[in-house]
Protein backbone atom coordinates (compact mmCIF):
# COMPACT_ATOMS: atom_id res chain seq x y z
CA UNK A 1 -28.26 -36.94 27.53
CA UNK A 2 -30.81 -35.79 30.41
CA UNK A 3 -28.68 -34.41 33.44
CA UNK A 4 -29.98 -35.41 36.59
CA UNK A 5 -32.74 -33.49 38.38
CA UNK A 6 -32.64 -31.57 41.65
CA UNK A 7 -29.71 -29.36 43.45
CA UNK A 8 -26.51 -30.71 42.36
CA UNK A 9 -24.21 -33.28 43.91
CA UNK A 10 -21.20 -33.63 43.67
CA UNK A 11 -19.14 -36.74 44.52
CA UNK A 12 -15.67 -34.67 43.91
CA UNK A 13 -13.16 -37.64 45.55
CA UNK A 14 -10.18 -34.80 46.19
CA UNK A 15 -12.93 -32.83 48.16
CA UNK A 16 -14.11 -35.83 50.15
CA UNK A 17 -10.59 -36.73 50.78
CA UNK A 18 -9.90 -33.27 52.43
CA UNK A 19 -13.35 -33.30 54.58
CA UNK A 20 -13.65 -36.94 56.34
CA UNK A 21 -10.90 -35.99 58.64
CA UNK A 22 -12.13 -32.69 59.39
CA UNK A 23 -15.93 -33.75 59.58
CA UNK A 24 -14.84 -36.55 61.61
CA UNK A 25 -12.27 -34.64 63.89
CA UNK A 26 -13.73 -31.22 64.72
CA UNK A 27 -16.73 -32.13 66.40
CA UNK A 28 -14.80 -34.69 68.24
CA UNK A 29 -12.29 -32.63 69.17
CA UNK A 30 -15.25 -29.57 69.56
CA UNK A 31 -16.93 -31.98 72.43
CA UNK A 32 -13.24 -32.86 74.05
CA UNK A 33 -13.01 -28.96 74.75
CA UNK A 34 -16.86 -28.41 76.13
CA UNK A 35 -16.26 -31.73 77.87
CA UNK A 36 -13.16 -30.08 79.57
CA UNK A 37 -14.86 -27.13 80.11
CA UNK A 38 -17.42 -28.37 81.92
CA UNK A 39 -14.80 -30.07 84.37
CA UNK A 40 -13.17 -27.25 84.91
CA UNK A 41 -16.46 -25.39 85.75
CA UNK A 42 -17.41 -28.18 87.83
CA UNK A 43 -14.42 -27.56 90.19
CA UNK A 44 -14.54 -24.26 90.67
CA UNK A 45 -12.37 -22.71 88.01
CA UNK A 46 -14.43 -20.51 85.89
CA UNK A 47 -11.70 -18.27 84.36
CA UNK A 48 -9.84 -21.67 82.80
CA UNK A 49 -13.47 -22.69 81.76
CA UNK A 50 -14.04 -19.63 80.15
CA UNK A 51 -11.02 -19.96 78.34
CA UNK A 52 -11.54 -23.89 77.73
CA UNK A 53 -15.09 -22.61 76.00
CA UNK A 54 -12.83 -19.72 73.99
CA UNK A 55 -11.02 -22.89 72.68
CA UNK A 56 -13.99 -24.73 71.60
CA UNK A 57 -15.54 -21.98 69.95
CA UNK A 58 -13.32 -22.15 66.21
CA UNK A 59 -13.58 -26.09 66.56
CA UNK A 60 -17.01 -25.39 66.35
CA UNK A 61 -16.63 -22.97 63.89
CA UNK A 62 -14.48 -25.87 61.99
CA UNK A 63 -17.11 -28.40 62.72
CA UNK A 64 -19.88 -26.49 60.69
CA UNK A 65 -17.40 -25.11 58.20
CA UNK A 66 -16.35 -28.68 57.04
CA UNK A 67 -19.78 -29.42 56.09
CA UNK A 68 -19.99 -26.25 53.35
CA UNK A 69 -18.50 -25.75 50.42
CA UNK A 70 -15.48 -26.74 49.63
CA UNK A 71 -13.63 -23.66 48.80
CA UNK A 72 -14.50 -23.20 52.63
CA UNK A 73 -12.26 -26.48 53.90
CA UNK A 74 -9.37 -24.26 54.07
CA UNK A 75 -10.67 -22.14 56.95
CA UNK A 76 -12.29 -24.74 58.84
CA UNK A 77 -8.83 -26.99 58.60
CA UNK A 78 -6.76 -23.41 59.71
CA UNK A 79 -10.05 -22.95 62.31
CA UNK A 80 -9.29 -26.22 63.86
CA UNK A 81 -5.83 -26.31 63.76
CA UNK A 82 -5.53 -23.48 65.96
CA UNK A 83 -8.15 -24.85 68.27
CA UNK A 84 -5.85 -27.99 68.54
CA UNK A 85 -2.56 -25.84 69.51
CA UNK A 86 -4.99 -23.39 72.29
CA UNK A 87 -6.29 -26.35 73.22
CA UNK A 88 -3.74 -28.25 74.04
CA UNK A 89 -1.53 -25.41 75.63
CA UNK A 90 -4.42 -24.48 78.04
CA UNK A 91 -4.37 -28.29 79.25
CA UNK A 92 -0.74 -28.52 79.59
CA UNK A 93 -0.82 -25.12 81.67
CA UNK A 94 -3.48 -26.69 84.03
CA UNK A 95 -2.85 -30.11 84.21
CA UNK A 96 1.15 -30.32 83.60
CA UNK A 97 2.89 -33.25 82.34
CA UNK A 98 -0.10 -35.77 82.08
CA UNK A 99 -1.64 -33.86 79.17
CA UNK A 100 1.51 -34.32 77.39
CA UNK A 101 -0.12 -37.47 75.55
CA UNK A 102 -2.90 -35.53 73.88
CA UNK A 103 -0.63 -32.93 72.39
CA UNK A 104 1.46 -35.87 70.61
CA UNK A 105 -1.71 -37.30 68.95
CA UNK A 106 -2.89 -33.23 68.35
CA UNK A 107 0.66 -32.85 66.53
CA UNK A 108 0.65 -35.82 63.83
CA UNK A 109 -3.69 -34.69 63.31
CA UNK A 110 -2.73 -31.60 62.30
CA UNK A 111 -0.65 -32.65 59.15
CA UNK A 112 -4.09 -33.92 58.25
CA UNK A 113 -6.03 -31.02 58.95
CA UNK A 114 -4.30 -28.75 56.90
CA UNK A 115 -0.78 -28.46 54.71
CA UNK A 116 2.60 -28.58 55.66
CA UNK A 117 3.19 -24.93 55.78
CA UNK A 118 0.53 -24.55 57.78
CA UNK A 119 1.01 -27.38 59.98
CA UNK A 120 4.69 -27.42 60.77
CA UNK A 121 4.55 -23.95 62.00
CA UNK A 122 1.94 -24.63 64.07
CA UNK A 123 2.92 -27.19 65.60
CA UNK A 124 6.34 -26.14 66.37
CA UNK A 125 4.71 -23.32 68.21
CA UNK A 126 2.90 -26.20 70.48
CA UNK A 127 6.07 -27.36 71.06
CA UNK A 128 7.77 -23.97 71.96
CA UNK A 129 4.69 -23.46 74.43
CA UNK A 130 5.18 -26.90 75.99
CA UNK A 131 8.88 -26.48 76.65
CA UNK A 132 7.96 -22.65 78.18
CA UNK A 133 5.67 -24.29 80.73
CA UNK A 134 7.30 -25.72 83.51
CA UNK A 135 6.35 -29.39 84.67
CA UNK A 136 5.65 -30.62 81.11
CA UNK A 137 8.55 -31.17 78.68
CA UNK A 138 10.83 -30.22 81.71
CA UNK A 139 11.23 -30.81 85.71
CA UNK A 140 13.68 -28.85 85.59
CA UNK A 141 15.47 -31.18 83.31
CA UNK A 142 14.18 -31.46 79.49
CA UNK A 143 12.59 -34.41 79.06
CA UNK A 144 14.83 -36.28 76.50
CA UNK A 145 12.49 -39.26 75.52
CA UNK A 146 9.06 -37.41 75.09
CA UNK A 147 11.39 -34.99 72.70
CA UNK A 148 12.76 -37.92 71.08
CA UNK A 149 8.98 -38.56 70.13
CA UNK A 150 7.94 -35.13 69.31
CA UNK A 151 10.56 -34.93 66.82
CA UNK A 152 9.97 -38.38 65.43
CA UNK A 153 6.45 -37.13 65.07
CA UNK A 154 7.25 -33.82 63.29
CA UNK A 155 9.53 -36.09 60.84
CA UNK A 156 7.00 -38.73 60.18
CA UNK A 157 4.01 -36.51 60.01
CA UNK A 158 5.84 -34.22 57.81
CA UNK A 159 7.02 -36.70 55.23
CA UNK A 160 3.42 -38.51 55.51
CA UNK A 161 1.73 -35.40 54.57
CA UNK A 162 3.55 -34.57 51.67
CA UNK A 163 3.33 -37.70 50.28
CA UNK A 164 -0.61 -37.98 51.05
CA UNK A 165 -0.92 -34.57 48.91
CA UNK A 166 0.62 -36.11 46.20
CA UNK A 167 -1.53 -38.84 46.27
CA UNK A 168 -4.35 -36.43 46.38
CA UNK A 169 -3.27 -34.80 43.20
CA UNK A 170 -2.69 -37.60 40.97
CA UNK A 171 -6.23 -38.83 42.32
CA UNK A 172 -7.68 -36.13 41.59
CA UNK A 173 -6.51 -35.97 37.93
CA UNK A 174 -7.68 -39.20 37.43
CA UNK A 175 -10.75 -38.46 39.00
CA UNK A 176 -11.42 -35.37 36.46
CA UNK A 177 -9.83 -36.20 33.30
CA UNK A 178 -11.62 -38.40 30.64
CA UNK A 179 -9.18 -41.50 30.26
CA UNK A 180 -9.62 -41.43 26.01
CA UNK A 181 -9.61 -38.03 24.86
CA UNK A 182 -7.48 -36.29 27.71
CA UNK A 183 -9.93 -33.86 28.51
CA UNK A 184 -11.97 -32.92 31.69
CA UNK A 185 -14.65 -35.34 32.24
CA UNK A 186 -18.44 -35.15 33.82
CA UNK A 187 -17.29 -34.79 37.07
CA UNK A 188 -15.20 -31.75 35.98
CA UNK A 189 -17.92 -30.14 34.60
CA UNK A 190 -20.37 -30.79 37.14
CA UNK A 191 -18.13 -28.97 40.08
CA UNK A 192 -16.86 -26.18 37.37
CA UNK A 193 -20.45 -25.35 36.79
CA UNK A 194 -21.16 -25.44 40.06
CA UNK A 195 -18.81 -22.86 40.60
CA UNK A 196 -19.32 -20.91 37.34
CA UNK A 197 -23.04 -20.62 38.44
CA UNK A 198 -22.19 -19.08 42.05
CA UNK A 199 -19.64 -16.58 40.42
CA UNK A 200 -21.67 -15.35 37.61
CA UNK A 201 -25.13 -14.65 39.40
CA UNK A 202 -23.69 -10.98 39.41
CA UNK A 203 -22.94 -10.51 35.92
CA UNK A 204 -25.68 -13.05 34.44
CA UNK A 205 -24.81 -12.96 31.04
CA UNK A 206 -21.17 -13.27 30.55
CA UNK A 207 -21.59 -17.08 30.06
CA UNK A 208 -23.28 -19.99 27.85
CA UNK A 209 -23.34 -23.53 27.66
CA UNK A 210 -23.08 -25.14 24.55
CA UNK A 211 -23.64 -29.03 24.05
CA UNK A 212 -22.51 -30.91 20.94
CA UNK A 213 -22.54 -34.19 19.68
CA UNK A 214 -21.40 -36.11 16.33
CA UNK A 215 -24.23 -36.71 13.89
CA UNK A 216 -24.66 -40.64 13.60
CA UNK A 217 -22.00 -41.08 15.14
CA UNK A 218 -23.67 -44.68 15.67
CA UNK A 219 -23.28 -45.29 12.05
CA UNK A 220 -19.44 -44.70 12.07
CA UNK A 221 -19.20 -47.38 15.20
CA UNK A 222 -21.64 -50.42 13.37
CA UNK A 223 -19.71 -49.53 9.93
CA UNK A 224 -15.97 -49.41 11.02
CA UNK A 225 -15.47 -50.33 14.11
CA UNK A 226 -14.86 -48.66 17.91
CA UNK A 227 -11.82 -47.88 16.89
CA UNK A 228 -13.08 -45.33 14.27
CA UNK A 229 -15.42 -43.86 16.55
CA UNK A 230 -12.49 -43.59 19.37
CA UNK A 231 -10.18 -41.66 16.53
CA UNK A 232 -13.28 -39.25 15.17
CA UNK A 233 -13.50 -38.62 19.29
CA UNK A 234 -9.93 -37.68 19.70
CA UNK A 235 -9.90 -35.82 16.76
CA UNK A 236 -12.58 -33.64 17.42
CA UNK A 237 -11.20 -33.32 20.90
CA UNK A 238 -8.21 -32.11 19.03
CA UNK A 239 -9.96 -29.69 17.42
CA UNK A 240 -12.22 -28.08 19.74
CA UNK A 241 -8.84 -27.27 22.23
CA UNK A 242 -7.62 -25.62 18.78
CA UNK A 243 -10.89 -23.55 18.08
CA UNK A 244 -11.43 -22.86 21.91
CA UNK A 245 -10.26 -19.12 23.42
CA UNK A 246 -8.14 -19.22 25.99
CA UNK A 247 -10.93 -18.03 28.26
CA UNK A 248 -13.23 -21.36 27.52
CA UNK A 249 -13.25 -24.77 28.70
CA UNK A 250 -14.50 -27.75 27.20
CA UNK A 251 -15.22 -31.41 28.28
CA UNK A 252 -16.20 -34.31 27.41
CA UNK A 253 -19.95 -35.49 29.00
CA UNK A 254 -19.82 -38.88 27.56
CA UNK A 255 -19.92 -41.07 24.61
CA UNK A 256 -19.93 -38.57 21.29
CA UNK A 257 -20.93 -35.46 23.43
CA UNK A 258 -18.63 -32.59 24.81
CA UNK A 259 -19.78 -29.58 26.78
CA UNK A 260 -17.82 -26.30 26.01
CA UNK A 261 -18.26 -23.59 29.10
CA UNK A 262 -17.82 -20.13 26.83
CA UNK A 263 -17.47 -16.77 27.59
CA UNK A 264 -20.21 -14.81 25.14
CA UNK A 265 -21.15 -11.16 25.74
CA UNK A 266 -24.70 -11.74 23.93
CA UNK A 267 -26.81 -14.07 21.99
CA UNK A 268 -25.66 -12.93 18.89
CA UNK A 269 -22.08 -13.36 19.72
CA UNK A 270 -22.75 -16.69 21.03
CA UNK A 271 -24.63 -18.05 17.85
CA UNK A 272 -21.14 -16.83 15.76
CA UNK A 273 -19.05 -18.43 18.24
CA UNK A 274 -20.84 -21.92 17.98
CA UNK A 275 -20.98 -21.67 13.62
CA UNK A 276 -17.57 -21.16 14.16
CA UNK A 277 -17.48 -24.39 15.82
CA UNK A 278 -19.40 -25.94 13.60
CA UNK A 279 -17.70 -24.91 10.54
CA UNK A 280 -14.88 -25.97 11.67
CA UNK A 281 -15.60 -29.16 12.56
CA UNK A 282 -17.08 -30.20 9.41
CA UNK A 283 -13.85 -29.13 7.39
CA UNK A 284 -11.56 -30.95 9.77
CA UNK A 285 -13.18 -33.76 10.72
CA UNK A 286 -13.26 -36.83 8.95
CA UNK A 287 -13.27 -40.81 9.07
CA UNK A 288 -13.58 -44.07 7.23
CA UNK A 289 -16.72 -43.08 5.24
CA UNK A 290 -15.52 -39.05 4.70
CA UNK A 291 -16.89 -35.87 6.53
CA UNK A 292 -17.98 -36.23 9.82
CA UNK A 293 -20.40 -32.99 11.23
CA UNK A 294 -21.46 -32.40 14.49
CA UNK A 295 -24.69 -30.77 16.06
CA UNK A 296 -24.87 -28.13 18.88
CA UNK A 297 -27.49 -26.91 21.23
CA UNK A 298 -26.50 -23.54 23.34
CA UNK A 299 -27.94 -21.07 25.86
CA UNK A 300 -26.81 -18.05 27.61
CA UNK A 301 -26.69 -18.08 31.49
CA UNK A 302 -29.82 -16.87 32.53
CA UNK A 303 -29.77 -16.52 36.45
CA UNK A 304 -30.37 -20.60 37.00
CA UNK A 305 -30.13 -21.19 40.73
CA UNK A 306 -28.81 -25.43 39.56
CA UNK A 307 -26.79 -26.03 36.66
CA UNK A 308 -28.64 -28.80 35.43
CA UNK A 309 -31.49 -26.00 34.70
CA UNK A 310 -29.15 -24.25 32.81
CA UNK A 311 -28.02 -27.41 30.93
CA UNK A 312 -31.09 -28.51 30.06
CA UNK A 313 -31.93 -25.73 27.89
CA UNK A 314 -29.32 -26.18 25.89
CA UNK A 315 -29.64 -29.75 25.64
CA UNK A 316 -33.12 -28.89 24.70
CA UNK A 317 -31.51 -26.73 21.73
CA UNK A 318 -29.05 -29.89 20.99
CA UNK A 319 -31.90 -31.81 20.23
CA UNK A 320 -33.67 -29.22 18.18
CA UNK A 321 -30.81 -29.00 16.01
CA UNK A 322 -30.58 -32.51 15.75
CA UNK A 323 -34.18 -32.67 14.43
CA UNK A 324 -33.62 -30.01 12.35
CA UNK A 325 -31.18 -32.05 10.18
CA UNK A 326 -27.85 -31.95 11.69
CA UNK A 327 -25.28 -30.27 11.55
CA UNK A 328 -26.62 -27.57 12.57
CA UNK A 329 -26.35 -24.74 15.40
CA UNK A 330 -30.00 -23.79 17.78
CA UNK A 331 -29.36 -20.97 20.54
CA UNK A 332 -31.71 -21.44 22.74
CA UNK A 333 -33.36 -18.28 23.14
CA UNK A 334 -34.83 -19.17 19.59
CA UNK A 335 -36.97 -21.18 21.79
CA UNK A 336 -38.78 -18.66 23.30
């Protein structure tokens, strides 16, 4: 159960689904501005270049955003969203009517930049800025067809985006929750530690990591079947989420082993927490053949810059305990 080496990545799909568009459409839309910029500069008209390059500036912002974390999407989908409606404005203002088509593709992109409260706000503002300028939704006379398609637009790209973020939720459960026992999977864990890691570095040792696995649980598969071994997993799902604090988390890593994420204020602490565990588990679980045990390996955060470092210390205390016997409990500061 060796995690894999290096900085972690993580192939969240809701994240991925959230950056293409804006890692494909900011630096497009980032060039579009310098592009116009330029032209503008080009013919003389520095002040609407200057504020063609104040347009391009949180595109770029977006552009470099997009490709960071992704607790940072949401600011470089906001960033680029209001680069769209500047952007746009400033065109309409200098080149009237026939810049009309780019602000009808800029207002259905924008329900896929960021959500609908965002969004429709923003680009009803657009469309109160187009119908203030003169000579682009009206000539004096409002321009009844190219409204007809703004609001079609707004309707369509509304409903779309809704239904495109429900899409992305149920995706995302499925992408993060293991299919048998109902609990957060791999994936899960890699992104929460991932997280856990770049929250904690202040307060180091809050957290520990503690890996278990049922003892031959091989045995129970060759002896009674996959369906045994599918039960003794669900039930000792079942059990953990009953022996878990509200403040943990467990998941399941694969096959017979589970990862529990546990707030522990010391080592001490966390070796009671994990007998607890254990104890529990042995007086609970049971299949075909009788008692079924389980063995776990733990360690206390201890300032890893990767999770996987952290991990494999206690995966190094999983196996220690496992050699020790089973069903048994090795912290793995015992190691030192």
């Amino acid at each position: 159960m060796k995690p894999p080496a290096g900085p972690p990545t993580i192939p969240s799909l809701p994240r991925e689904l959230r950056s293409v568009p804006l890692r494909t459409i900011a630096p497009v839309a980032t060039l579009a501005l310098l592009v116009f910029a330029g032209w503008l500069a080009w013919h003389g008209r520095t002040g609407w270049a200057l504020a063609a390059l104040a347009c391009a500036a949180p595109a770029a912002a977006a552009t470099w955003l997009s490709h960071r974390r992704a607790v940072r999407l949401s600011r470089a989908g906001l960033l680029l969203c209001l680069a769209h409606v500047a952007g746009c404005l400033l065109s309409a203002a200098i080149l009237g009517a026939s810049a009309l088509p780019w602000s009808l593709l800029v207002l259905m992109v924008n329900f896929f930049l960021v959500p609908n409260r965002i969004a429709t706000p923003a680009n009803l503002a657009m469309v109160a800025g187009l119908l203030a300028l003169p000579g682009v939704l009206r000539s004096p006379a409002p321009d009844l067809q190219a409204l007809a398609v703004i609001g079609l637009i707004l309707g369509f790209g509304f409903r779309f985006s809704r239904r495109m973020h429900g899409d992305r939720t149920r995706l995302e459960l499925l992408a993060s929750l293991d299919e048998l026992t109902g609990l957060p999977n791999r994936r899960a864990l890699e992104k929460t530690l991932t997280q856990q890691i770049v929250s904690t570095r202040q307060g180091r040792f809050r957290h520990a990591l503690v890996i278990l696995d049922i003892d031959h649980f091989k045995d129970v598969n060759d002896r009674y079947g996959h369906t045994a071994g599918d039960n003794a997993l669900i039930e000792l799902a079942a059990i953990l989420r009953s022996e878990l604090r509200e403040q943990d988390k467990v998941f399941r890593f694969g096959g017979e082993e589970f990862v529990v994420l546990a707030e522990a204020g010391n080592r001490d602490a966390l070796a009671r927490f994990t007998e607890r565990l254990r104890q529990s588990v042995q007086q609970s679980l049971h299949g075909p053949g009788g008692g079924i045990t389980i063995s776990l390996g733990a360690a206390m955060y201890a300032g890893e810059k990767y999770w996987q470092d952290w991990f494999s210390r206690a995966d190094a205390a999983l196996y220690l305990a496992k050699g020790s016997g089973r069903n048994s409990v090795v912290v793995a500061d015992d190691l030192a």
